[in-house]
Protein backbone atom coordinates (compact mmCIF):
# COMPACT_ATOMS: atom_id res chain seq x y z
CA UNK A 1 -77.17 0.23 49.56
CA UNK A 2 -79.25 -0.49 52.46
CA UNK A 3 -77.87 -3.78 52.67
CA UNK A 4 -74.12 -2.43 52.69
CA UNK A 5 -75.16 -0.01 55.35
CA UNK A 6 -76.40 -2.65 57.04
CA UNK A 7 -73.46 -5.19 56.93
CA UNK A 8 -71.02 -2.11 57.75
CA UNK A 9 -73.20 -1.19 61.11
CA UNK A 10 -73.43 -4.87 62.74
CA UNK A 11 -69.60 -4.77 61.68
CA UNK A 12 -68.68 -1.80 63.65
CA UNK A 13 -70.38 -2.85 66.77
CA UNK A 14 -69.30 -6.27 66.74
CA UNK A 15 -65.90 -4.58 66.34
CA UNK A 16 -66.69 -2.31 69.10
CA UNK A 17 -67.81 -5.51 71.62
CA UNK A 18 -64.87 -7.25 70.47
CA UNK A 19 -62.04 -4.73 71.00
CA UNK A 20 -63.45 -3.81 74.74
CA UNK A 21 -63.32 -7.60 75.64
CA UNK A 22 -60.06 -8.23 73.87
CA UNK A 23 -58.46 -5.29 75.50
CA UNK A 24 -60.12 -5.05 78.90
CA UNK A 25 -58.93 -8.17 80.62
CA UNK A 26 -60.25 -8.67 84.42
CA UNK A 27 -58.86 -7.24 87.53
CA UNK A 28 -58.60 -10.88 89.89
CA UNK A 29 -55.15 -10.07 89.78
CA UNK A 30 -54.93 -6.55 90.98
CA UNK A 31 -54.36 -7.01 94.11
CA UNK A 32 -52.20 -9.64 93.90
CA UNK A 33 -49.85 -7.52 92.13
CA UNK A 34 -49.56 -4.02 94.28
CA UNK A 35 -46.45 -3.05 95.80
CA UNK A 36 -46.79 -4.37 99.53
CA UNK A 37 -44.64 -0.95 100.35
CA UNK A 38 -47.27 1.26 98.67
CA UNK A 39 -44.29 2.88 96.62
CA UNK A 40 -44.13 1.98 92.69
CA UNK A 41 -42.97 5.26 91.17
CA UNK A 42 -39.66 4.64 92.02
CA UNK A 43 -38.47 1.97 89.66
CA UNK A 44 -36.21 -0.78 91.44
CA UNK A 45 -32.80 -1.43 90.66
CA UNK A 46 -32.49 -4.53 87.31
CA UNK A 47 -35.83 -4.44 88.20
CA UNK A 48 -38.28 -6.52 85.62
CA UNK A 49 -39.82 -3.98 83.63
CA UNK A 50 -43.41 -5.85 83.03
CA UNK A 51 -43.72 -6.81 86.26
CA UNK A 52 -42.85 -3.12 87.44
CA UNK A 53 -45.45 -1.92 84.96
CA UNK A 54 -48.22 -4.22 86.28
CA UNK A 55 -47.40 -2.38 90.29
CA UNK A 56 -47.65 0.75 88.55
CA UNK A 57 -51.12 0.00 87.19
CA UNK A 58 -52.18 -1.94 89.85
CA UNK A 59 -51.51 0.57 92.03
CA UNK A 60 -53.18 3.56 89.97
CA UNK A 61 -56.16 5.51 91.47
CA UNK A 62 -56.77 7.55 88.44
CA UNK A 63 -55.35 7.69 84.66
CA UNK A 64 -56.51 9.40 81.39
CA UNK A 65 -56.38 7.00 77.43
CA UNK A 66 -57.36 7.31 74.26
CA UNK A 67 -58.00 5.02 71.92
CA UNK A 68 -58.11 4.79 67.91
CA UNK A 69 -59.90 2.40 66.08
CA UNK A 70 -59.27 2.54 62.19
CA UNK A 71 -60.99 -0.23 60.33
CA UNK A 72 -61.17 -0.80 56.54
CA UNK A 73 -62.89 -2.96 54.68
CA UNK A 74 -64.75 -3.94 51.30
CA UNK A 75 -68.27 -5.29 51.06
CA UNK A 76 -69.90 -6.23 47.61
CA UNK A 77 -67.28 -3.82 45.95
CA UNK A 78 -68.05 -0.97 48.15
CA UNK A 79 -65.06 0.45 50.44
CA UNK A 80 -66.15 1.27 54.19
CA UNK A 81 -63.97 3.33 56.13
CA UNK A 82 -63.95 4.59 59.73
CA UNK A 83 -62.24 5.76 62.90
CA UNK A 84 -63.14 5.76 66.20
CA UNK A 85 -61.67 7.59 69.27
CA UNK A 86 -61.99 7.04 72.74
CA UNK A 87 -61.19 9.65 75.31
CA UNK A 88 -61.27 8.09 78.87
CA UNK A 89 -61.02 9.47 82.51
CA UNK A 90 -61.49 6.82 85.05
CA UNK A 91 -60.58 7.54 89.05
CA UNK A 92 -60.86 4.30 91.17
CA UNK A 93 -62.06 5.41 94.92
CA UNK A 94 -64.49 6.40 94.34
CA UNK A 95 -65.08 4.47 91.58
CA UNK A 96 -66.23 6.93 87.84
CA UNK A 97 -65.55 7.24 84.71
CA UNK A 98 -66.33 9.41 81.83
CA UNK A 99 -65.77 8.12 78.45
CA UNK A 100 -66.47 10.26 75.02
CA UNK A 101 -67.22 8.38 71.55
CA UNK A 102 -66.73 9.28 68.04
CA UNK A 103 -67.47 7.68 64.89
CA UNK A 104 -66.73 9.03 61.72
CA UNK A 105 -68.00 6.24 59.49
CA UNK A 106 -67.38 8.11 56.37
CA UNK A 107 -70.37 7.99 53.81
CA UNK A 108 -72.17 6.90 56.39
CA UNK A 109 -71.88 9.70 58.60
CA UNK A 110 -70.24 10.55 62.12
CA UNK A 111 -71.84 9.68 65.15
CA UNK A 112 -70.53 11.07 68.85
CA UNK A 113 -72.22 9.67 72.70
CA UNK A 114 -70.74 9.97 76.10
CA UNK A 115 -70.53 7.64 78.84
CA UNK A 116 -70.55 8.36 82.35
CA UNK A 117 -70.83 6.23 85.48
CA UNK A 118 -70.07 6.89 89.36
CA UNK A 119 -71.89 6.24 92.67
CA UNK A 120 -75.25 8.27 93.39
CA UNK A 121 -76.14 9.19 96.86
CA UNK A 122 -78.03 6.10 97.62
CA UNK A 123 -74.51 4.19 97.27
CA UNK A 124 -75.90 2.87 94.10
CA UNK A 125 -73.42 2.05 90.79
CA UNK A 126 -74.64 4.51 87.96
CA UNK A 127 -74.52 4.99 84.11
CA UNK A 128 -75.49 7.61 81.92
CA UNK A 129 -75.41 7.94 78.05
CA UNK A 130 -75.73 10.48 75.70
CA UNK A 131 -76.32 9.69 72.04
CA UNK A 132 -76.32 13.12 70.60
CA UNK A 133 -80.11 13.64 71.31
CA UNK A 134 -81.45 12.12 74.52
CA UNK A 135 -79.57 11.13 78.19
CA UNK A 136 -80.82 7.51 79.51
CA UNK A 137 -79.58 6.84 83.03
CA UNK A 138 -79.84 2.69 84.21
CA UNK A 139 -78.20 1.24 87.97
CA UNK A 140 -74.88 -1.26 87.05
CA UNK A 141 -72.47 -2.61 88.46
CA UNK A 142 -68.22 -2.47 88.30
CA UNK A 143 -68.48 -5.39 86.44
CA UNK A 144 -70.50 -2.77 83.05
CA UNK A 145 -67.48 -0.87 83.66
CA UNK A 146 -64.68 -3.47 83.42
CA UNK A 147 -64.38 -3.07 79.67
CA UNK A 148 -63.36 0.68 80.07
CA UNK A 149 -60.75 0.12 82.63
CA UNK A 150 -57.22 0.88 81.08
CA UNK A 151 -56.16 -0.53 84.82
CA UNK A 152 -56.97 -4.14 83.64
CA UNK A 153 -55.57 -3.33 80.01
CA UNK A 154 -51.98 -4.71 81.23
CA UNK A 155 -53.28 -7.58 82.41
CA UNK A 156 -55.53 -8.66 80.03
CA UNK A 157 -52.68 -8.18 77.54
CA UNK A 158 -50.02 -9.85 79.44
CA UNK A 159 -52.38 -13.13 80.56
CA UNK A 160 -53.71 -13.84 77.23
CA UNK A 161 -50.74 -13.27 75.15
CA UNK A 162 -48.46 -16.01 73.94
CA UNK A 163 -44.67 -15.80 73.69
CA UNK A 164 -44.70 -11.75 75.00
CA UNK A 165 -41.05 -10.89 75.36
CA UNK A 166 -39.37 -7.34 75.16
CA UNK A 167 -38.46 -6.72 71.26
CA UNK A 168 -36.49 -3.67 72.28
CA UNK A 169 -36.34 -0.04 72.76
CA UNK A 170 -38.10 2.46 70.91
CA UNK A 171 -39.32 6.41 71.22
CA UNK A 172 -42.87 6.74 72.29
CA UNK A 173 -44.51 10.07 72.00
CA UNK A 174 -40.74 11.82 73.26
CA UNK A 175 -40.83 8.97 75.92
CA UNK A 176 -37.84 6.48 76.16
CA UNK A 177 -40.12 3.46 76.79
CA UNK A 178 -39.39 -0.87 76.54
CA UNK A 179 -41.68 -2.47 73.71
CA UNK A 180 -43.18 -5.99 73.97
CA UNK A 181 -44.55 -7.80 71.49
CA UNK A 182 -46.88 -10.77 70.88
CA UNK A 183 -49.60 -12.73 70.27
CA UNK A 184 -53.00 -13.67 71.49
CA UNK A 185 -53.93 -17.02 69.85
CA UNK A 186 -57.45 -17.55 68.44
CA UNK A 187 -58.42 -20.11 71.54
CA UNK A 188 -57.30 -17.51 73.84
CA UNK A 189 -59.20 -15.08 72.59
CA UNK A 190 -62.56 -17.08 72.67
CA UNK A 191 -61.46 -17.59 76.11
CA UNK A 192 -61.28 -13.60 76.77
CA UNK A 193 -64.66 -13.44 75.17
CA UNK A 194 -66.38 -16.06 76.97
CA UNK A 195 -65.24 -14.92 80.32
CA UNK A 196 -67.30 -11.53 79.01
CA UNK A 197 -70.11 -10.10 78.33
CA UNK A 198 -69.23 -10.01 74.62
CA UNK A 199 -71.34 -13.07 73.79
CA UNK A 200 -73.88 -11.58 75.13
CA UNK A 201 -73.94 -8.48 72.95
CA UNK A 202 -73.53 -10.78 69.58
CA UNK A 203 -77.01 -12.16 70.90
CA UNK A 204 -78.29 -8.43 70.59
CA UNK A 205 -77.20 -8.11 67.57
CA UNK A 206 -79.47 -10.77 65.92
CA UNK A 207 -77.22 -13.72 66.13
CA UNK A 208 -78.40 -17.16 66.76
CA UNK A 209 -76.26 -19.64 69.32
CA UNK A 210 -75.82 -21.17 66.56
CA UNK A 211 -74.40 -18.44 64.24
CA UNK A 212 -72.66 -17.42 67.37
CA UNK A 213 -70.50 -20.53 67.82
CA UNK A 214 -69.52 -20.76 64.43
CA UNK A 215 -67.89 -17.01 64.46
CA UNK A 216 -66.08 -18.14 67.78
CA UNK A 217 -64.26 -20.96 66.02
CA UNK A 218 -61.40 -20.68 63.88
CA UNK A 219 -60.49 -17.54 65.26
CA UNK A 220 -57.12 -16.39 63.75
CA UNK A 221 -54.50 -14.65 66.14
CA UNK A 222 -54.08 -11.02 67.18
CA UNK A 223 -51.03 -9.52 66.96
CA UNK A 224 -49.79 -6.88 70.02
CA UNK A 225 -47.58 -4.66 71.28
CA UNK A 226 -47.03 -2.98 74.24
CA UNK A 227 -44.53 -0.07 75.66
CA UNK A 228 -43.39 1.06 78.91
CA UNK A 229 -42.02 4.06 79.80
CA UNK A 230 -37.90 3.34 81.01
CA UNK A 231 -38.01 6.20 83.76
CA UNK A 232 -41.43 5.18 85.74
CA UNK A 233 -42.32 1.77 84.31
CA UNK A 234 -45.54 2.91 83.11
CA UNK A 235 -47.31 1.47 79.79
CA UNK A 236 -47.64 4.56 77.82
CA UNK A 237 -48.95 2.73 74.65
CA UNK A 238 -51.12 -0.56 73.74
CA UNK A 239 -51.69 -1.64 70.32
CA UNK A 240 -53.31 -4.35 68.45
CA UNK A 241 -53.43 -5.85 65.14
CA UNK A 242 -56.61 -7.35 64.20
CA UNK A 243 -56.72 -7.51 60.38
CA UNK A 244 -56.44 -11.34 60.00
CA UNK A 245 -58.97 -11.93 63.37
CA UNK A 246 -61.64 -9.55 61.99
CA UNK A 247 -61.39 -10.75 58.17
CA UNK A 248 -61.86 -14.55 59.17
CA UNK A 249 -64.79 -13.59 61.77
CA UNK A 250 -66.35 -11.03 59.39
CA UNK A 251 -66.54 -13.14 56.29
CA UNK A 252 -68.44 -15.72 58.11
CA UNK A 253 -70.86 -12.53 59.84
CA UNK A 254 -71.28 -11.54 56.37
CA UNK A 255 -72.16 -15.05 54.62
CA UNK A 256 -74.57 -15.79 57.79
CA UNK A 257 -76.40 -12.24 57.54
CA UNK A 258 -76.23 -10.70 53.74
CA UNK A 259 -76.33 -13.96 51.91
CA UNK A 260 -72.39 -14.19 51.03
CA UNK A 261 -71.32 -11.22 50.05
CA UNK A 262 -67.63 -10.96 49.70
CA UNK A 263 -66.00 -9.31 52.43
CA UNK A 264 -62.32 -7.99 52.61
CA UNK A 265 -60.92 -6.58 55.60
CA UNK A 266 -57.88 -4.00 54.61
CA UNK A 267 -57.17 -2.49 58.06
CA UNK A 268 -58.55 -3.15 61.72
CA UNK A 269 -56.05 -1.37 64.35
CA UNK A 270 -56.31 -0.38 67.72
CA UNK A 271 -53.52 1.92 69.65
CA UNK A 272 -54.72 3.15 72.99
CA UNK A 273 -52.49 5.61 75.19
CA UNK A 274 -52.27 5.88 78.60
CA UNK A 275 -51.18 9.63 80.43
CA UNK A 276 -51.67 11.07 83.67
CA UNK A 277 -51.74 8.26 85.93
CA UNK A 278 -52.84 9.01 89.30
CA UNK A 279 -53.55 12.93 87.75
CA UNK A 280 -56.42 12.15 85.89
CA UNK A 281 -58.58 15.23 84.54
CA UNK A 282 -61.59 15.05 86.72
CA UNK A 283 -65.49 15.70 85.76
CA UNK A 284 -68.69 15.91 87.17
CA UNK A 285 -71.78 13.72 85.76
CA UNK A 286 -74.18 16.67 83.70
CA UNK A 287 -77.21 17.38 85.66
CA UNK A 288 -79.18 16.53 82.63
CA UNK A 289 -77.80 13.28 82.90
CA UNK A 290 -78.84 12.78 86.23
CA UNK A 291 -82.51 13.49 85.63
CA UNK A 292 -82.59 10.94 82.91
């Protein structure tokens, strides 16, 4: 049992370090793409609607998401189920987020931490984490936050996805919305990961370079969709298919760590939502936070 337990908790962070990288592309084109009249609410006439919904993030100072994270699988005969959520507030000038965690892992457990970071009064970048128990407080950088940023979703999604088209129209939430769909091949997504700090966190996790290069090749494709809102061009929904990805790279995790063990992943999905751009529910960091 210890064993399975284990397996299951290197899988869930690995999952964790994955879908952040995957999903949280960089922002070197941001600026590139804001509206040079300041203005994208107002969609444009035949205008393009992906390249309208890359202004409208682009241009966002604030935004609220969730995300869901339901992942199945089946170690050594023993079914592991959990679901994570992700509720996000991030405001760009100036530049904080808060970010609340929680893991039901089933048998396992639940587990629930918040994230915080903004600028002290020394001008200095700073996180804060609570894991239930105890605050810990450490200086960063934007680049710790880059992960988190639903602004740099869109165009992670749309730089590292092959063949993503518009697949039609569809009802999102009560919101009349364009859905794209495609794919994110397995070199692109090593690419994604490489250009991240994800490599990094497989070293943390006890994995040699050499372990670490093997789960990097061979990666199978992800599958995603995306859908933007027809009245204000904004993405109101982000999902991604990662069953075949995570059953490939987790087979190999689990031969190089337990010995072989079978492995079968049933179900690894990830929806996020975006709401209240440029209204995002504000915060303050906890005092208790700040006296980490």
């Amino acid at each position: 049992m210890k064993r399975k337990n284990r397996l299951f908790a290197m899988l869930l962070a690995l999952a964790m370090v994955l879908t952040l990288a995957a999903c949280g592309g960089g922002d070197e084109n941001k600026d590139g793409a804001k509206d040079p009249a300041g203005d994208t609410k107002e969609p444009a006439a035949q205008a393009d609607p992906l390249e309208e919904a890359r202004k409208v993030m682009a241009a966002a100072k604030s935004m609220d998401a969730a995300m869901v994270m339901e992942m199945n699988l089946t170690a050594g005969g023993q079914a592991m189920v959990t679901t994570t959520t992700m509720a996000m507030s991030m405001f760009t000038d100036p530049l904080k987020m808060q970010v609340e965690v929680e893991m039901d892992m089933g048998e396992l457990g639940s587990q629930a931490m918040s994230i915080y970071a903004d600028t002290n009064d020394e001008g200095k970048m700073m996180m804060y984490l609570y894991d239930g128990t105890t605050w810990y407080a450490q200086e960063g950088t934007e680049a710790d936050i880059s992960g988190y940023d639903l602004s740099g979703t869109l165009e992670g999604y749309v730089d590292s996805t092959s063949n993503f088209a518009q697949s039609g129209e569809e009802t999102v939430d009560g919101v009349e919305a364009y859905k794209y769909t495609g794919t994110v091949e397995g070199a692109e997504l090593r690419e994604v990961l490489e250009s991240s700090s994800a490599l990094d966190s497989l070293s943390s996790l006890g994995l040699t370079a050499e372990q670490t290069e093997e789960l990097m090749n061979g990666l199978d494709a992800i599958t995603v969709s995306m859908w933007i809102s027809k009245a204000d061009y904004c993405p109101v929904r982000y999902e991604m298919d990662m069953t075949g990805t995570m059953q490939s790279l987790f087979t190999k995790l689990a031969e190089s760590v337990e010995g072989g063990d079978s492995l079968t992943y049933d179900k690894m999905l990830i929806t996020m939502t975006v709401s209240n751009l440029d209204n995002a529910t504000d915060f303050t960091v906890p005092e208790e936070a700040k006296n980490a």
